[in-house]
Protein backbone atom coordinates (compact mmCIF):
# COMPACT_ATOMS: atom_id res chain seq x y z
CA UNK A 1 52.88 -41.85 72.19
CA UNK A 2 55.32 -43.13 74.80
CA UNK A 3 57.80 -45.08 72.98
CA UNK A 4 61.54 -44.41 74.37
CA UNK A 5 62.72 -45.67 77.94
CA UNK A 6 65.94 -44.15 79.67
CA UNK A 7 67.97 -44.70 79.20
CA UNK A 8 67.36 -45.25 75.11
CA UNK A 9 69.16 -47.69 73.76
CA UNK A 10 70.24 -48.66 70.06
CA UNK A 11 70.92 -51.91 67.54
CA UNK A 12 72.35 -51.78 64.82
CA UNK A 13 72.21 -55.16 62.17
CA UNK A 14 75.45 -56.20 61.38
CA UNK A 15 74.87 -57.17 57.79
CA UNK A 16 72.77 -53.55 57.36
CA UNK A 17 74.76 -51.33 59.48
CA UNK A 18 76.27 -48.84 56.35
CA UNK A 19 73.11 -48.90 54.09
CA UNK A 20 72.04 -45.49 55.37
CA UNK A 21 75.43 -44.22 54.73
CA UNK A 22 75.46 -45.59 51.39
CA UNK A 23 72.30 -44.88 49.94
CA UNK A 24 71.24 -41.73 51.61
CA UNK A 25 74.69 -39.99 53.47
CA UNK A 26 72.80 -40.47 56.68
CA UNK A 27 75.41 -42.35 59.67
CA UNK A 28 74.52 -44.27 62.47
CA UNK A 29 75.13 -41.29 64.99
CA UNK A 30 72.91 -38.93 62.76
CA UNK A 31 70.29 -41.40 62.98
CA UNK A 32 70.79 -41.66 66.88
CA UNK A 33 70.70 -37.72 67.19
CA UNK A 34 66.83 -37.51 65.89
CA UNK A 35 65.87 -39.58 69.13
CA UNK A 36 67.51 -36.76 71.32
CA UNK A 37 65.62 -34.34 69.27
CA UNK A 38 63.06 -32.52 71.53
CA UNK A 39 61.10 -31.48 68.85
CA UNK A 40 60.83 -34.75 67.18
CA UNK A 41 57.57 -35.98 66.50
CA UNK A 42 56.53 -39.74 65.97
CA UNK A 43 54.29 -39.60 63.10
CA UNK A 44 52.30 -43.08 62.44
CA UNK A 45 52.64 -46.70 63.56
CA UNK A 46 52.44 -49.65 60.75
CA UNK A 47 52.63 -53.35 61.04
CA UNK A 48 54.77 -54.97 58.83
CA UNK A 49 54.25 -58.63 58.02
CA UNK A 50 57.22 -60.85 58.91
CA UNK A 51 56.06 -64.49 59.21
CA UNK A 52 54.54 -65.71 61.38
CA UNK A 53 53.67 -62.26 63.49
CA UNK A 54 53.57 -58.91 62.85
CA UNK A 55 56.48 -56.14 63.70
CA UNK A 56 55.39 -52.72 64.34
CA UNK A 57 57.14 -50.09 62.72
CA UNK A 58 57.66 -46.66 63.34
CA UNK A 59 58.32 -42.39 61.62
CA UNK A 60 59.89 -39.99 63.26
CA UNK A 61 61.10 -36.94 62.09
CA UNK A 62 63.30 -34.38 63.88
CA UNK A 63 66.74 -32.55 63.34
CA UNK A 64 70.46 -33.31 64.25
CA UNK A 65 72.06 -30.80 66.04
CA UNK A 66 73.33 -29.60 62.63
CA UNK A 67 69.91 -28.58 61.35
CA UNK A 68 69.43 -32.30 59.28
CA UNK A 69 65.96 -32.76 59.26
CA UNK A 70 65.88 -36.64 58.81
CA UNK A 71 62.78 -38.65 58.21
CA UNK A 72 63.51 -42.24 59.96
CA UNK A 73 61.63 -46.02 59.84
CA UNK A 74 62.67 -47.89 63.06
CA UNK A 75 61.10 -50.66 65.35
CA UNK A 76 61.63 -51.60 69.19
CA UNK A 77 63.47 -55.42 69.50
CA UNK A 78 64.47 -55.89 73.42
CA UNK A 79 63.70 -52.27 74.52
CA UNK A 80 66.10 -51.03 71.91
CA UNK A 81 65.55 -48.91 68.97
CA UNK A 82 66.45 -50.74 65.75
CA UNK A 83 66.46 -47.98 62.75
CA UNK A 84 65.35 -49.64 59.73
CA UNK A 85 65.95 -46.88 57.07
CA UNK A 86 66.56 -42.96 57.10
CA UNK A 87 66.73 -40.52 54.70
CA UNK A 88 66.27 -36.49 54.32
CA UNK A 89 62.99 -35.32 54.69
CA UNK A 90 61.18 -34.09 51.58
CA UNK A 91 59.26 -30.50 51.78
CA UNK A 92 56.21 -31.53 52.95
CA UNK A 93 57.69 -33.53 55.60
CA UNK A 94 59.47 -31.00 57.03
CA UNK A 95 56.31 -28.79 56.85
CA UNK A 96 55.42 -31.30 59.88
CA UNK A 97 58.21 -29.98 62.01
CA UNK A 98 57.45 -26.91 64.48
């Protein structure tokens, strides 16, 4: 699944921006580090109802540079990735990983 242009690009919601931090010790620039991941994988697309249309939503799971192996919801607004939640991955998600 082709999702990610060059060069990849990122939002971040104002109002939202340190509720990774908060709730799961995961920062922006951790978050940003699973796209760069080359052995990420993408693992399902959902819809998610937001009105009048439908947003689709994202999983990918991959591993900072530091060996965090970070399980992350995100969407595409404008050709930028907009991360919607992360968190650690549990055991069996990071079964998934090569």
């Amino acid at each position: 699944m082709e999702l990610f242009k060059d060069p990849l690009e990122f939002e971040w919601d104002s109002g939202n921006q340190e509720k990774n931090l908060v709730k799961h010790r995961v920062s922006n620039a951790e978050c940003e580090e699973i796209f760069f991941d080359s052995h990420k994988r993408v693992l399902k697309e959902m819809f998610y109802p937001t009105g009048p249309g439908h947003e689709k939503r994202y999983i990918v799971i991959g591993k900072t540079p530091k060996g965090r192996a970070l399980y992350i919801v995100f969407t595409i607004r404008k050709n930028r990735v907009r991360v919607i939640s992360a968190r650690d991955m549990n055991r069996k998600e990071r079964g998934l990983l090569p």
